[in-house]
PDB file of N, CA and C in Angstrom:
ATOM      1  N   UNK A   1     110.503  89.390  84.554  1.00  0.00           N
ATOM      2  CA  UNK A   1     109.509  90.214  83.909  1.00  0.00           C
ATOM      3  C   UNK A   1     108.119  89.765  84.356  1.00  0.00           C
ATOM      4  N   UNK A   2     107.293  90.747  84.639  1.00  0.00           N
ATOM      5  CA  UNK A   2     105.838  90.559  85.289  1.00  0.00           C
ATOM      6  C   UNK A   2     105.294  89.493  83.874  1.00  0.00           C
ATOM      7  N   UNK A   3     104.310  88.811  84.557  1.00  0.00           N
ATOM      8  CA  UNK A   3     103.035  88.164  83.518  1.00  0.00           C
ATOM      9  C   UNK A   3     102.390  89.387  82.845  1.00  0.00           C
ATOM     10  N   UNK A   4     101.514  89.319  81.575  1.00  0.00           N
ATOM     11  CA  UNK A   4     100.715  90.290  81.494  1.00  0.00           C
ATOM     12  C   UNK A   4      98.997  90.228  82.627  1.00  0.00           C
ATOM     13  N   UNK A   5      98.864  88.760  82.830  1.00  0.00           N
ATOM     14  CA  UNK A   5      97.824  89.178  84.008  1.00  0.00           C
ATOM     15  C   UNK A   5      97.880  89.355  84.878  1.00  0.00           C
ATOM     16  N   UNK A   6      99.263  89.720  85.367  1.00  0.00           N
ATOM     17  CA  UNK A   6      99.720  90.241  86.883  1.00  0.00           C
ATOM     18  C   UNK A   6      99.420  91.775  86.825  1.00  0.00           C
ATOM     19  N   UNK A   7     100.299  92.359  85.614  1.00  0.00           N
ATOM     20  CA  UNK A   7     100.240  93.566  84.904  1.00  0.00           C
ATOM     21  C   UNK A   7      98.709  93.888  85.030  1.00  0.00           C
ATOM     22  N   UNK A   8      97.916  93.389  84.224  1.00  0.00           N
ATOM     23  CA  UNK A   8      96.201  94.263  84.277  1.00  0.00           C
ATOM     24  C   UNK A   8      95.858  94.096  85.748  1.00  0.00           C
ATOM     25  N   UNK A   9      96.055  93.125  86.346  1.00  0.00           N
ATOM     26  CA  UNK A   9      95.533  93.005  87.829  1.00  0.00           C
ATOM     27  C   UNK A   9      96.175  94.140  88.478  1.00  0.00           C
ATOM     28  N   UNK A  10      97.622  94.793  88.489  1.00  0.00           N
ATOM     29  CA  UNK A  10      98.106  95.724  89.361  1.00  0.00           C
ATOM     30  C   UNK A  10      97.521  96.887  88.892  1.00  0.00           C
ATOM     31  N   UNK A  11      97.219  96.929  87.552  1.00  0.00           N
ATOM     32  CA  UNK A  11      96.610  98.312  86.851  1.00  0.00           C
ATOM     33  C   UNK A  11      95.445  97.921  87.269  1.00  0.00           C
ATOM     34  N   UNK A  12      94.819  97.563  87.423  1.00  0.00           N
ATOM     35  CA  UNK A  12      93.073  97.538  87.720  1.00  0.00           C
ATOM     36  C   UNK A  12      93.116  97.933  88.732  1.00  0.00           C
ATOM     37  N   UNK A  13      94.129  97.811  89.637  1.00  0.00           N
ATOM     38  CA  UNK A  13      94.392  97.754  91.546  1.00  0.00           C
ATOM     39  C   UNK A  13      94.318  99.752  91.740  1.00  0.00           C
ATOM     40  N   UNK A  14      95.202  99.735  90.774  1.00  0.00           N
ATOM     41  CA  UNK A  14      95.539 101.666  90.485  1.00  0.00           C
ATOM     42  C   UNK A  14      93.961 101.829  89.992  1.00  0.00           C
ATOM     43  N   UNK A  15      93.684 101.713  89.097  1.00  0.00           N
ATOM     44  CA  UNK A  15      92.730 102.603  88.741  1.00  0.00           C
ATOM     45  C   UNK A  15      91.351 102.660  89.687  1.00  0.00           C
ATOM     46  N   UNK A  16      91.240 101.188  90.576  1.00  0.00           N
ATOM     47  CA  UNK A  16      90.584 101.552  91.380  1.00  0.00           C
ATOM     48  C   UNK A  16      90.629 101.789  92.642  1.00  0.00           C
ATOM     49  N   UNK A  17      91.438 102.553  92.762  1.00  0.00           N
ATOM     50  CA  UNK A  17      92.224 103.296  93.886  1.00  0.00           C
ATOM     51  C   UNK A  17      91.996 104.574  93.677  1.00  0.00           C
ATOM     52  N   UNK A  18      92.196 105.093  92.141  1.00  0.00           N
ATOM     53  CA  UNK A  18      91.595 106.358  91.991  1.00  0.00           C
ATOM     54  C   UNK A  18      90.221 106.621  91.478  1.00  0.00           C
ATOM     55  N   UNK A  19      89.883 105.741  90.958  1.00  0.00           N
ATOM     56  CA  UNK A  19      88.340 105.646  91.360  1.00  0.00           C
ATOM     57  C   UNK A  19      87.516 105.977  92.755  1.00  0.00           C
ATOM     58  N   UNK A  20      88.075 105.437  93.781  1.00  0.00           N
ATOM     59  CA  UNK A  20      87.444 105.377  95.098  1.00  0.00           C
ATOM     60  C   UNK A  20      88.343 106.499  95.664  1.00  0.00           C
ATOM     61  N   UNK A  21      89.102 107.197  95.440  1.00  0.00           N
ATOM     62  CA  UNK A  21      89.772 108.818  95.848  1.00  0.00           C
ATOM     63  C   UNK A  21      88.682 109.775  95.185  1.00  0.00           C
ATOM     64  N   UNK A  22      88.556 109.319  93.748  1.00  0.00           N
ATOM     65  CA  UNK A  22      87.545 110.343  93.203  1.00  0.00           C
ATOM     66  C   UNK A  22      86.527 110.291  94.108  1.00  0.00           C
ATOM     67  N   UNK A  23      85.621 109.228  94.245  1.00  0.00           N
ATOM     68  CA  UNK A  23      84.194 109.619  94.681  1.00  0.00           C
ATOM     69  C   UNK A  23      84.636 109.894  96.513  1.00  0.00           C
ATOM     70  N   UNK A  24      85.611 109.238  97.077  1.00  0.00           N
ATOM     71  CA  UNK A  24      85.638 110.327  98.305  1.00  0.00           C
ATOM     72  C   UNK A  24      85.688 111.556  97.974  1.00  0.00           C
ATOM     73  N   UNK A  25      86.522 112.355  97.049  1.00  0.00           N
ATOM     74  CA  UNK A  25      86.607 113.749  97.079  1.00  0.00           C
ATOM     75  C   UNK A  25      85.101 114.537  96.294  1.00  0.00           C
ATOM     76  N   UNK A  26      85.002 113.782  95.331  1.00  0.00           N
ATOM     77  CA  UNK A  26      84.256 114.367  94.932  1.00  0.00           C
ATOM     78  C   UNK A  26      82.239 114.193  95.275  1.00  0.00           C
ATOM     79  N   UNK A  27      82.105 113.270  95.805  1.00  0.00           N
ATOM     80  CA  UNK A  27      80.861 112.915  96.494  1.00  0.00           C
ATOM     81  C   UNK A  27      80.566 112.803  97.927  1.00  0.00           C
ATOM     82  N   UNK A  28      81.808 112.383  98.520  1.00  0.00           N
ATOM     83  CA  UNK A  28      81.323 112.156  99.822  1.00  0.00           C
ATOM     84  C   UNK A  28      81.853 113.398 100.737  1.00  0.00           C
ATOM     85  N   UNK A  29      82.912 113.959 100.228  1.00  0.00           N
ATOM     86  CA  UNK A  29      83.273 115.069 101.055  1.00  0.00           C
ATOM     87  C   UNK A  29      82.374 116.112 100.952  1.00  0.00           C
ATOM     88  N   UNK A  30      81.773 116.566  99.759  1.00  0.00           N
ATOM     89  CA  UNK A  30      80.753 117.323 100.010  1.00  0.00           C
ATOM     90  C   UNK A  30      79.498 117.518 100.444  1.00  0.00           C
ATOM     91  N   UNK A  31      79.153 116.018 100.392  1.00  0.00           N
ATOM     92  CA  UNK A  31      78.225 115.414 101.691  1.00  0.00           C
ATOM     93  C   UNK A  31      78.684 115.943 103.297  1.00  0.00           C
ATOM     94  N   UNK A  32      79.613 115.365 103.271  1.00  0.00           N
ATOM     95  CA  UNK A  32      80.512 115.690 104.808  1.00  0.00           C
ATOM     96  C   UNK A  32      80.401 117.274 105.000  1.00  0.00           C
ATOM     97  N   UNK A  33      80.852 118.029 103.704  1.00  0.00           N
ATOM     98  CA  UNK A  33      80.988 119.412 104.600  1.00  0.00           C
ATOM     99  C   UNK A  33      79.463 120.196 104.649  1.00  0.00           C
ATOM    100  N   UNK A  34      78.098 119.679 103.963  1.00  0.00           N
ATOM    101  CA  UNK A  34      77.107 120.474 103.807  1.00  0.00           C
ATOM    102  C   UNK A  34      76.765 119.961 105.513  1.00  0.00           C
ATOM    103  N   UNK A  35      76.926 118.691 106.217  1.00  0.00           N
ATOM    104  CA  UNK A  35      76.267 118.197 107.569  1.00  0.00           C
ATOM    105  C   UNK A  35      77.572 119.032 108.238  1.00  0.00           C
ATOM    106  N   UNK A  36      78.638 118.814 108.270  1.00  0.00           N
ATOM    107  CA  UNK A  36      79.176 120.148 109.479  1.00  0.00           C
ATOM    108  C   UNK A  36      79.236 121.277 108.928  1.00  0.00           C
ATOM    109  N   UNK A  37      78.290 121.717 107.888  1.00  0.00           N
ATOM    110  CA  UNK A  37      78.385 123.064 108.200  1.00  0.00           C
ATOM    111  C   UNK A  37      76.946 123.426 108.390  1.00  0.00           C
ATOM    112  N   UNK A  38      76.184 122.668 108.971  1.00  0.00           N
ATOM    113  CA  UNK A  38      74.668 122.897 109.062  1.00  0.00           C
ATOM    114  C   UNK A  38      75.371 122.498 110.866  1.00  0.00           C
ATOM    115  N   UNK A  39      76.109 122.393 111.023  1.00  0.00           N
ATOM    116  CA  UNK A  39      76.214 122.247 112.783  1.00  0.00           C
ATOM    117  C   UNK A  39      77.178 123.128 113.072  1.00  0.00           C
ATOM    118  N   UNK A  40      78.099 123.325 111.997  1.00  0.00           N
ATOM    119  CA  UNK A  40      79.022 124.773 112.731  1.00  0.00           C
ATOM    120  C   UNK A  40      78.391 125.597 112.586  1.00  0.00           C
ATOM    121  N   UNK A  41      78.225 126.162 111.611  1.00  0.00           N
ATOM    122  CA  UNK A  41      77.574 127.375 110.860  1.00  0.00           C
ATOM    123  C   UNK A  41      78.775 128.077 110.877  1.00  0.00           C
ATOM    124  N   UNK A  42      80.249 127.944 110.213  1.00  0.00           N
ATOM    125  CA  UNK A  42      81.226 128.532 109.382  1.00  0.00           C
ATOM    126  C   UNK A  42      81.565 128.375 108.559  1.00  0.00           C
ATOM    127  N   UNK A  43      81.150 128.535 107.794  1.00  0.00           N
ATOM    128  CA  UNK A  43      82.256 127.955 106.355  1.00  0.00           C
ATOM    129  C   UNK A  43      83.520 128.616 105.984  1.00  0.00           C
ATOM    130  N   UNK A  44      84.212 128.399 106.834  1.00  0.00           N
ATOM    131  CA  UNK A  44      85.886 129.634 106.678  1.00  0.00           C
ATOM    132  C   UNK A  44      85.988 128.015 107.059  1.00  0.00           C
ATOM    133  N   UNK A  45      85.971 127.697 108.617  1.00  0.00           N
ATOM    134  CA  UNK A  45      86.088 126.360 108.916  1.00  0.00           C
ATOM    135  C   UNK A  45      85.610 124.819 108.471  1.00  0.00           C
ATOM    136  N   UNK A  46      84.547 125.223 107.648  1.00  0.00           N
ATOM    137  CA  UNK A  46      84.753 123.954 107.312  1.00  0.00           C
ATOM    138  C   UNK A  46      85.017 123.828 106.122  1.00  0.00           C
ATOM    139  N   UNK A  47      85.547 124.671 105.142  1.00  0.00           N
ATOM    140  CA  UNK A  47      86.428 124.547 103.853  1.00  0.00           C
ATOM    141  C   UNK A  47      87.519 124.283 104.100  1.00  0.00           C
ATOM    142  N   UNK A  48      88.206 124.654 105.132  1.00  0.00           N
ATOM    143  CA  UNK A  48      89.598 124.239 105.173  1.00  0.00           C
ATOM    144  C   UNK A  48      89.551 122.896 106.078  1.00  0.00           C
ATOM    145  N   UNK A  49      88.979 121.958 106.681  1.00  0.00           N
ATOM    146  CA  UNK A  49      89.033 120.986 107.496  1.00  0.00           C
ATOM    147  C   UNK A  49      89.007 119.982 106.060  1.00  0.00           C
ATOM    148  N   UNK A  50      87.867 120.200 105.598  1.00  0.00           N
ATOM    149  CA  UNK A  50      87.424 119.757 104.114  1.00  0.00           C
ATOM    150  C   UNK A  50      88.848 119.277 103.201  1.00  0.00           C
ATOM    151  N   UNK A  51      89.314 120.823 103.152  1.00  0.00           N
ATOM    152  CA  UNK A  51      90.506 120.666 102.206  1.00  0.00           C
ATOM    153  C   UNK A  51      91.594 120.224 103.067  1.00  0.00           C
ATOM    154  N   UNK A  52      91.718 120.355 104.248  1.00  0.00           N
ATOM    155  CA  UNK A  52      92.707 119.014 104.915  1.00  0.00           C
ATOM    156  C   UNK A  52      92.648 117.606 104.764  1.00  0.00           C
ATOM    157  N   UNK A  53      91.218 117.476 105.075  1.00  0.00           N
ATOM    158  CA  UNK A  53      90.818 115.989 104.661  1.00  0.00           C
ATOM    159  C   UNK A  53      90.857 115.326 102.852  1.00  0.00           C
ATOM    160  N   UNK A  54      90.755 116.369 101.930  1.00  0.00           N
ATOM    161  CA  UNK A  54      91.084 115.996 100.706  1.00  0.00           C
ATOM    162  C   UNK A  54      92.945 115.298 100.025  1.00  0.00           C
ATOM    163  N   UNK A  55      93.356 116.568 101.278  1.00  0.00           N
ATOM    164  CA  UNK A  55      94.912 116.505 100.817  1.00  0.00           C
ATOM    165  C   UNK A  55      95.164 115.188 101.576  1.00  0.00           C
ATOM    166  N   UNK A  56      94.774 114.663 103.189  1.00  0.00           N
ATOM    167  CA  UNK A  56      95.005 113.279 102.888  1.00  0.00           C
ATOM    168  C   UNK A  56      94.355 112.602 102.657  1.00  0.00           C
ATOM    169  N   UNK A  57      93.446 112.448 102.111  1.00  0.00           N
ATOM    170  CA  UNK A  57      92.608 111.571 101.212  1.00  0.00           C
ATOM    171  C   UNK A  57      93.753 111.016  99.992  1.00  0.00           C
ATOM    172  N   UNK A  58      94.303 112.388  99.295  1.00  0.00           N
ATOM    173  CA  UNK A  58      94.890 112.574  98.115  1.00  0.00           C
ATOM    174  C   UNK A  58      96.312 111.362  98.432  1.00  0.00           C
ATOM    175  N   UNK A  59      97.302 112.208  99.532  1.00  0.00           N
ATOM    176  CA  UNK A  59      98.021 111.393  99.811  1.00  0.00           C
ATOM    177  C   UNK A  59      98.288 110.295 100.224  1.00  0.00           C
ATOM    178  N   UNK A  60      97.242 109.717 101.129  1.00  0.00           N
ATOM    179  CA  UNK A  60      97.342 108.202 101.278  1.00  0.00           C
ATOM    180  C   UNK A  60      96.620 107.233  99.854  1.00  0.00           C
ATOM    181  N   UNK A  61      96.039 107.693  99.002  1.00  0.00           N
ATOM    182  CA  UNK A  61      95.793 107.519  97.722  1.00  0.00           C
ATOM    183  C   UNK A  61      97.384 107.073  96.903  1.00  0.00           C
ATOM    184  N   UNK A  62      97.929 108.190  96.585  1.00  0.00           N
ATOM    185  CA  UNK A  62      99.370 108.058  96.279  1.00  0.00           C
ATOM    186  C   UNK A  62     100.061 106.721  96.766  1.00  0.00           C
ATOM    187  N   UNK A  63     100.060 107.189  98.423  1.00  0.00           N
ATOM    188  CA  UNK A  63     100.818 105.494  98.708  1.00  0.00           C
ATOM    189  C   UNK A  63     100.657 104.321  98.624  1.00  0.00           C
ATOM    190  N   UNK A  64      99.510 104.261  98.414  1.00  0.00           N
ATOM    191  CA  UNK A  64      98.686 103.071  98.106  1.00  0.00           C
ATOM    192  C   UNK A  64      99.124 102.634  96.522  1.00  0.00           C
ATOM    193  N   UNK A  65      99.068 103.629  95.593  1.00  0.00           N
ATOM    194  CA  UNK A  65      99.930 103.773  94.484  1.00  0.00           C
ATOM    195  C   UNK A  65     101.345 103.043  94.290  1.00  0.00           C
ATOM    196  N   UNK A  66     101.877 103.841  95.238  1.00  0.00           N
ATOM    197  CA  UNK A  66     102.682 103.620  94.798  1.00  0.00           C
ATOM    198  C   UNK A  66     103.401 102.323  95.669  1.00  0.00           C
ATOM    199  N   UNK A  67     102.859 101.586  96.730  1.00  0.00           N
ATOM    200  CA  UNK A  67     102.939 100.261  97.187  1.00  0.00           C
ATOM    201  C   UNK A  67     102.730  99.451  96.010  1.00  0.00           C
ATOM    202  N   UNK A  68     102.062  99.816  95.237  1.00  0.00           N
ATOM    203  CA  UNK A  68     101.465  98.288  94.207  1.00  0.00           C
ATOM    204  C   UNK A  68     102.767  98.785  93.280  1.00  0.00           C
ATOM    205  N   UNK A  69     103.307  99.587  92.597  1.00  0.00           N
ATOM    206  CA  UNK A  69     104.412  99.967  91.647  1.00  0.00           C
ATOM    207  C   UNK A  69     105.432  98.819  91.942  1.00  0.00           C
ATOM    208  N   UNK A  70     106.042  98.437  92.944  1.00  0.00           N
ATOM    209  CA  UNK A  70     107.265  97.449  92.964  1.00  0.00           C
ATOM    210  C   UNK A  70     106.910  96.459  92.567  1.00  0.00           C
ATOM    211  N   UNK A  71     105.594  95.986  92.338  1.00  0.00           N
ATOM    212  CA  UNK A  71     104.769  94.500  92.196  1.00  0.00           C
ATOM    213  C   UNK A  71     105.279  94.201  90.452  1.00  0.00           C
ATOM    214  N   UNK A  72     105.496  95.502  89.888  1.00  0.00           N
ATOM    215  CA  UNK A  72     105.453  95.728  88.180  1.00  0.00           C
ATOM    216  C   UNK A  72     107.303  95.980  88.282  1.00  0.00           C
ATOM    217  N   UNK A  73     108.039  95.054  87.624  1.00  0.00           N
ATOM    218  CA  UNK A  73     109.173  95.525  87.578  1.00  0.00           C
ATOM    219  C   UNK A  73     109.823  95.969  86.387  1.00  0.00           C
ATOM    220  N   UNK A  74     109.480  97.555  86.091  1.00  0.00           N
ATOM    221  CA  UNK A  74     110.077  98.459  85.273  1.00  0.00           C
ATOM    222  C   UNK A  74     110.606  99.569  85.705  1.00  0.00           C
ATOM    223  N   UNK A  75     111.548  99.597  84.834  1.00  0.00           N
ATOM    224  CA  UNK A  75     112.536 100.550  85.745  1.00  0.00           C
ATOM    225  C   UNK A  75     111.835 101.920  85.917  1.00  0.00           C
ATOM    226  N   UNK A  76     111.194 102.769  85.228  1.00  0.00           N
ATOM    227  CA  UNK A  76     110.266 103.503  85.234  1.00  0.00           C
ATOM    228  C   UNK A  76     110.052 103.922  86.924  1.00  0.00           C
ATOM    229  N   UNK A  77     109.140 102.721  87.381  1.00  0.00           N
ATOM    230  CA  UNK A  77     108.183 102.530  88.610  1.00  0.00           C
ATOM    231  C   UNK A  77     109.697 103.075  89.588  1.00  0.00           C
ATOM    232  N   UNK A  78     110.244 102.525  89.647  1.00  0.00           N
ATOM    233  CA  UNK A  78     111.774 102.687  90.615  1.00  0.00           C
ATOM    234  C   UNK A  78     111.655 103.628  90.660  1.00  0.00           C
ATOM    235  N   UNK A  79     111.825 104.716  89.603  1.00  0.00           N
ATOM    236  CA  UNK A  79     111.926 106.571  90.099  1.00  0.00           C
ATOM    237  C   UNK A  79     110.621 106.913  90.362  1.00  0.00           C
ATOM    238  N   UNK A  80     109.359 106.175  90.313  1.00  0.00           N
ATOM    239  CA  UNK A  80     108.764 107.022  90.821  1.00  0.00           C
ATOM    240  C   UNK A  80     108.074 106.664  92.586  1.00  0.00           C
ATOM    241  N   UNK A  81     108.980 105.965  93.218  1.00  0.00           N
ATOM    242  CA  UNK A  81     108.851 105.632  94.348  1.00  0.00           C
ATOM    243  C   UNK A  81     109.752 106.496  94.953  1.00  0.00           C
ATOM    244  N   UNK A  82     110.621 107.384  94.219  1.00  0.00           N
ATOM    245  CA  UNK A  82     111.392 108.601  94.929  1.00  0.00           C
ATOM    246  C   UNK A  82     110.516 109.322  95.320  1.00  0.00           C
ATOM    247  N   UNK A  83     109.273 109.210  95.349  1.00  0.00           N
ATOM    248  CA  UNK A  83     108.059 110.561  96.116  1.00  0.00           C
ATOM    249  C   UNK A  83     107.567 109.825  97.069  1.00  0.00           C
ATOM    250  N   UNK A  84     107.605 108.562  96.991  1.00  0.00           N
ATOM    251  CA  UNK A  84     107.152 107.946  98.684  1.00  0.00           C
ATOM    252  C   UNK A  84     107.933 109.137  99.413  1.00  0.00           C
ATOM    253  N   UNK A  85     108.769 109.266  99.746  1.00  0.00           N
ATOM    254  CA  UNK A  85     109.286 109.785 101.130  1.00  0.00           C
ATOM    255  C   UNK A  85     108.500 111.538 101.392  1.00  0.00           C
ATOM    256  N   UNK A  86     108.263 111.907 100.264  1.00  0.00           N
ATOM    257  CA  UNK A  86     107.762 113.457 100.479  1.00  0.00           C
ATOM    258  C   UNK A  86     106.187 112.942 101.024  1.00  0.00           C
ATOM    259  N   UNK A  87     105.985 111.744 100.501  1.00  0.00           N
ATOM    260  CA  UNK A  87     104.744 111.655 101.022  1.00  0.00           C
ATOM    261  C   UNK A  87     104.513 111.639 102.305  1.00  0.00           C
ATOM    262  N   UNK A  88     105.380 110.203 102.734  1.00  0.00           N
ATOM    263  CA  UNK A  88     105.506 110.218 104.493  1.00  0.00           C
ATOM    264  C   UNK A  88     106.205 111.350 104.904  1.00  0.00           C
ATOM    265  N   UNK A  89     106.613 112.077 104.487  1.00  0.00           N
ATOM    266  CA  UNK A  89     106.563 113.571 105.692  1.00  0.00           C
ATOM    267  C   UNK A  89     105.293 114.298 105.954  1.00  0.00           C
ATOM    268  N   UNK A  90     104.666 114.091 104.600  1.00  0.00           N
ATOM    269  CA  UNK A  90     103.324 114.830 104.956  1.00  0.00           C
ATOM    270  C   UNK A  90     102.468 113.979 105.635  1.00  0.00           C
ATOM    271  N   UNK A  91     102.365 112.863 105.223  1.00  0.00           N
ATOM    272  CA  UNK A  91     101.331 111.673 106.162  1.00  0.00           C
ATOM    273  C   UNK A  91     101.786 111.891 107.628  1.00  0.00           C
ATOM    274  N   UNK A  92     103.126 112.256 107.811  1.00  0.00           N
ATOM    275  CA  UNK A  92     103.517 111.914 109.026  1.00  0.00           C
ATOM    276  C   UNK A  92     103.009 113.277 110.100  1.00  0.00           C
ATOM    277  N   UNK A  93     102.696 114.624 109.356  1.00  0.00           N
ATOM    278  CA  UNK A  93     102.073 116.018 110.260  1.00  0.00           C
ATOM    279  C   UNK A  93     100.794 115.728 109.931  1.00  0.00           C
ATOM    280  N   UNK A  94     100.241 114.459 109.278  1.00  0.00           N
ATOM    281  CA  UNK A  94      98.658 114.450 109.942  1.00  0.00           C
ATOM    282  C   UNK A  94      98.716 113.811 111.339  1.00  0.00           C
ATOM    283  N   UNK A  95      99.698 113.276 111.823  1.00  0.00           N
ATOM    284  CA  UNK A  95      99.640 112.609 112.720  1.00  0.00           C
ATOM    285  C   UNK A  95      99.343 113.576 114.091  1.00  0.00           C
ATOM    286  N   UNK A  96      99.955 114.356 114.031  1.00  0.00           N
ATOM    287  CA  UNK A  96      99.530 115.857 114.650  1.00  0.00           C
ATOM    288  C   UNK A  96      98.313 116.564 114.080  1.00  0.00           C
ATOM    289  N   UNK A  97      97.780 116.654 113.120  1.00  0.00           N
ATOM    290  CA  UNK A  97      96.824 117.538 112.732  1.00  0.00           C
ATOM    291  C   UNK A  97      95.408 116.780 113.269  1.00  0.00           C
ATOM    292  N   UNK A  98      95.627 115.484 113.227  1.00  0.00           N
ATOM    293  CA  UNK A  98      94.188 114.710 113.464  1.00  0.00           C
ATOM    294  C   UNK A  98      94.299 115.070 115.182  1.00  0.00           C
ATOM    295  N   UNK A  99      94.742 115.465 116.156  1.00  0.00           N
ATOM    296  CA  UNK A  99      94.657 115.945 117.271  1.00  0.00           C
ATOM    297  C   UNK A  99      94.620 117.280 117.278  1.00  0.00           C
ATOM    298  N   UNK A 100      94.722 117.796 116.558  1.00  0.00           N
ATOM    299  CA  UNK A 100      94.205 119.336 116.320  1.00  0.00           C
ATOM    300  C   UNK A 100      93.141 119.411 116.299  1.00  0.00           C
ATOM    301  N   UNK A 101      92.980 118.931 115.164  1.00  0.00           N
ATOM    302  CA  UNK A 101      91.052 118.670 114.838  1.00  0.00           C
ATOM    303  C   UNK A 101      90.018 118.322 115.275  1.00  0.00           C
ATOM    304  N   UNK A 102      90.873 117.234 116.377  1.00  0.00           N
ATOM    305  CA  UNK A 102      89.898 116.847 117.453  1.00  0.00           C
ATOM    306  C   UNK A 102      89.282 118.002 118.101  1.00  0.00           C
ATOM    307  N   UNK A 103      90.671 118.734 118.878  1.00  0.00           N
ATOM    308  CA  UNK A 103      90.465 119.174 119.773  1.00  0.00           C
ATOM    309  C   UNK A 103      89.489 120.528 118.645  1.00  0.00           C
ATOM    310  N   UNK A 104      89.467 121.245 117.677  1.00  0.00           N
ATOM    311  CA  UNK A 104      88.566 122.044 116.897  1.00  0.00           C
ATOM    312  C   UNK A 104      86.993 121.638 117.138  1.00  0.00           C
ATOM    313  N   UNK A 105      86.794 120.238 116.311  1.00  0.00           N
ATOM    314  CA  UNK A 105      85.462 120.093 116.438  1.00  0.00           C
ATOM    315  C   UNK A 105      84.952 119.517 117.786  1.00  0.00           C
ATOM    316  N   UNK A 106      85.956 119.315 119.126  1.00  0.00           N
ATOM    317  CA  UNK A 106      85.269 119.487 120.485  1.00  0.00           C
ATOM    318  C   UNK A 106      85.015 120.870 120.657  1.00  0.00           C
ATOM    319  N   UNK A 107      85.576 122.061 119.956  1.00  0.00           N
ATOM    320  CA  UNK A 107      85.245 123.159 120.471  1.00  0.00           C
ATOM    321  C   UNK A 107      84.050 123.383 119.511  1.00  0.00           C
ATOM    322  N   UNK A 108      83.842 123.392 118.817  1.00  0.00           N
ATOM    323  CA  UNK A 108      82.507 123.167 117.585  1.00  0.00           C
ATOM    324  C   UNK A 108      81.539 122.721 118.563  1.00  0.00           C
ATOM    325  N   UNK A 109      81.794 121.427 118.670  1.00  0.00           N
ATOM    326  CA  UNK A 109      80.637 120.779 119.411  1.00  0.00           C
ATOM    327  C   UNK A 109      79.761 121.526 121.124  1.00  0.00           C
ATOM    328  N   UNK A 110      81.280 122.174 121.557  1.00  0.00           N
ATOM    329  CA  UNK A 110      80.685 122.855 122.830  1.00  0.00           C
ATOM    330  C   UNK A 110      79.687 124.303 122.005  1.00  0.00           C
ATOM    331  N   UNK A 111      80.264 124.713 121.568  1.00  0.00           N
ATOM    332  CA  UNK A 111      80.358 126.275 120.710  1.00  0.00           C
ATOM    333  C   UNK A 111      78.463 125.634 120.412  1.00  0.00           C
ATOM    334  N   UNK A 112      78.204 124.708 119.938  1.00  0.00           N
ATOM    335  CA  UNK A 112      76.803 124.338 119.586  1.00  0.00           C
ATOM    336  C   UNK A 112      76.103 123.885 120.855  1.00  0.00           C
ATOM    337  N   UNK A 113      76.646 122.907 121.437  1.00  0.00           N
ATOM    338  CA  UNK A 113      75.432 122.581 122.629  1.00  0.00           C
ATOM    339  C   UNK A 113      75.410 124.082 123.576  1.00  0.00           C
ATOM    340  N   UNK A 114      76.310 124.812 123.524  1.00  0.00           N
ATOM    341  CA  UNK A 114      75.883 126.372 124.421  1.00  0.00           C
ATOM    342  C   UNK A 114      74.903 126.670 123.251  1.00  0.00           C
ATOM    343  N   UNK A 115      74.562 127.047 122.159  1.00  0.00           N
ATOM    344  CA  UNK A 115      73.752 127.711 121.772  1.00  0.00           C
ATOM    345  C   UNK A 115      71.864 126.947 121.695  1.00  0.00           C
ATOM    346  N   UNK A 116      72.196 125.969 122.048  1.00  0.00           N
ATOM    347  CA  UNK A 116      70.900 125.356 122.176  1.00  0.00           C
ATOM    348  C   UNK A 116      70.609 124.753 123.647  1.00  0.00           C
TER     349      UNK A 116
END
């Protein structure tokens, strides 16, 4: 059975994990999308790059989650490490999407130095 100051230390570990998911999503990404969209000039595109980058923001958040869960041994935590794996499928098509994107905002970037 865990200590109880192992216990607040792994919960402090979570909460500031979603602490620092919050203010990426909610402060810094919208920082991020007002500067590329003052250089794309789309916002079709950069809401959805945005909301790509939230969803893994979101999900590597989760794993991080749920890495610290085995540290706490209740049986509880056990079932909920049955969503690791849906996670790494999705972590695993950013692995492809972050070369998508590249290749997007190289076309962004040409799409702008032609217009100036």
């Amino acid at each position: 059975m865990a200590t109880a100051e192992l216990i607040i230390l792994l919960f402090l570990k979570i909460v500031f994990a979603i602490i620092g998911t919050y203010i990426v999503i909610g402060k810094i990404n919208p920082m991020l999308g007002t500067f590329m969209n003052s250089a794309v000039n789309d916002e079709k595109a950069t809401g959805a790059f945005l909301y790509l980058l939230n969803i893994f923001i979101i999900v590597f958040a989760a794993e991080l989650i749920i890495d610290i869960l085995p540290e706490i041994n209740l049986s509880l935590f056990k079932y909920l490490q049955t969503i690791e794996t849906t996670l790494n499928v999705i972590e695993a098509l950013f692995q492809y999407l972050q070369w998508i994107l590249l290749v997007i905002i190289g076309v962004f970037g040409l799409k702008y130095l032609k217009k100036t």
